[in-house]
Protein backbone atom coordinates (compact mmCIF):
# COMPACT_ATOMS: atom_id res chain seq x y z
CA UNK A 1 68.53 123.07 135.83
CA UNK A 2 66.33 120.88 134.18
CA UNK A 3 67.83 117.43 132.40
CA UNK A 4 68.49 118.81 129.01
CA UNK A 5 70.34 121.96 129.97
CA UNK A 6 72.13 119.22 132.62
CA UNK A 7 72.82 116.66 129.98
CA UNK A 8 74.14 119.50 127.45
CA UNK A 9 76.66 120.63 129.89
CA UNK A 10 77.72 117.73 130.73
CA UNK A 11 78.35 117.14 126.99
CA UNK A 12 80.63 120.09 126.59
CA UNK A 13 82.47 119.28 129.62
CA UNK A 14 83.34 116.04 128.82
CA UNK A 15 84.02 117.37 125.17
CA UNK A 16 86.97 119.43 126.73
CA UNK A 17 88.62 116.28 127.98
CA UNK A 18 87.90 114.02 125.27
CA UNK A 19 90.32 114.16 122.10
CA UNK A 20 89.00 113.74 118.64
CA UNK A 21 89.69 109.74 117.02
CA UNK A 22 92.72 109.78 114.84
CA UNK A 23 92.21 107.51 111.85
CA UNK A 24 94.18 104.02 112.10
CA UNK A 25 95.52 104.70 108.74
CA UNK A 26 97.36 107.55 109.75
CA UNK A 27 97.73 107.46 113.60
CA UNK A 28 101.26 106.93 114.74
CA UNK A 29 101.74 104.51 117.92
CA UNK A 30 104.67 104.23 120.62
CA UNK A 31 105.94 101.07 121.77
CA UNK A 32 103.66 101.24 125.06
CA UNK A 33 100.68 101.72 122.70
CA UNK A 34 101.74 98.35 120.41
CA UNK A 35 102.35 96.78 123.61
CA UNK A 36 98.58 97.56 124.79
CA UNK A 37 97.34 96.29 121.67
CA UNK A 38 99.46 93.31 121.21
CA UNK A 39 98.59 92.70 125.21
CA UNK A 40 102.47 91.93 126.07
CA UNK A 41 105.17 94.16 128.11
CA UNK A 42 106.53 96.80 126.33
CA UNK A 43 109.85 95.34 127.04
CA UNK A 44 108.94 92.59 125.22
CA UNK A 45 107.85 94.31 122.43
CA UNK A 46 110.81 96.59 122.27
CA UNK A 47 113.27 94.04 122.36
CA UNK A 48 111.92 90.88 120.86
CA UNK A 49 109.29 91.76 118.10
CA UNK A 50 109.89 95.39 116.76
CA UNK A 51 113.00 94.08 115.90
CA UNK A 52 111.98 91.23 113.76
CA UNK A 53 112.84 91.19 110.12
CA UNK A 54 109.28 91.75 109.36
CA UNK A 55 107.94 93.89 111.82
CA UNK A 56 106.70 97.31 110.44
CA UNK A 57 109.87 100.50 110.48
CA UNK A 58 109.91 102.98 112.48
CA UNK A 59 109.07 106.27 112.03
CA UNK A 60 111.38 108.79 113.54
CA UNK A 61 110.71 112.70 114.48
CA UNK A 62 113.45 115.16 114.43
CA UNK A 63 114.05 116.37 117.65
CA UNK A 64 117.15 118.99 118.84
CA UNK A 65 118.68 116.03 121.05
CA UNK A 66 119.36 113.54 118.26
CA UNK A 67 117.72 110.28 118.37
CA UNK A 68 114.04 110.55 118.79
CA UNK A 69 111.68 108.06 120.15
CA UNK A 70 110.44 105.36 117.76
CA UNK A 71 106.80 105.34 116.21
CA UNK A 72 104.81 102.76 114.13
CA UNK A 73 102.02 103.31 111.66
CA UNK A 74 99.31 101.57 113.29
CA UNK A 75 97.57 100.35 110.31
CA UNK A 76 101.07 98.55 109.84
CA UNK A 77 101.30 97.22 113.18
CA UNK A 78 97.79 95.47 113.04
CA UNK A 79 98.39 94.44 109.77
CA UNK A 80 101.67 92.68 111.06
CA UNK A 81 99.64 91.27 113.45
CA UNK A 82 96.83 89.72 111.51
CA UNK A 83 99.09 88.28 109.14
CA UNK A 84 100.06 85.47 111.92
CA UNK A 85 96.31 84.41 111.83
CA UNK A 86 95.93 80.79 111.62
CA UNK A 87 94.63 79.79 108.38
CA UNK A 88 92.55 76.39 108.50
């Protein structure tokens, strides 16, 4: 195998694994995911900033049980989060 029939395989396979981008403007993020991004605990963010007054709502999926897991538009969430920039 020479290195471009190597390096095209190796493409593909990691295409398998890899998931396509989904934009920011519509991607939909779980608290663990806000957490990442706001680099605290998700405890933290569960309990003492996505309930703020201000803080983006949340988006919830029917399910069969009843109440489904909570998600955020992430373009809202980093907007939320830029708008506490410090302004000179």
């Amino acid at each position: 195998m020479n290195d471009i029939e190597f390096v095209d395989r190796l493409a593909h396979a990691l295409a398998v694994y890899v998931r396509p981008a989904i934009p920011l403007s519509i991607d939909l993020w779980d608290i663990a995911t806000i957490a990442q991004y706001l680099k605290r605990d998700p405890q933290v963010v569960r309990e003492r900033m996505a309930c703020l007054p201000g803080f983006p709502k949340a988006i919830r999926l029917p399910t069969k049980t009843g109440r489904a897991q909570p998600l955020y538009n992430a373009k809202e969430v980093i907007d939320w989060a830029q708008s506490f920039k410090e302004r000179n």
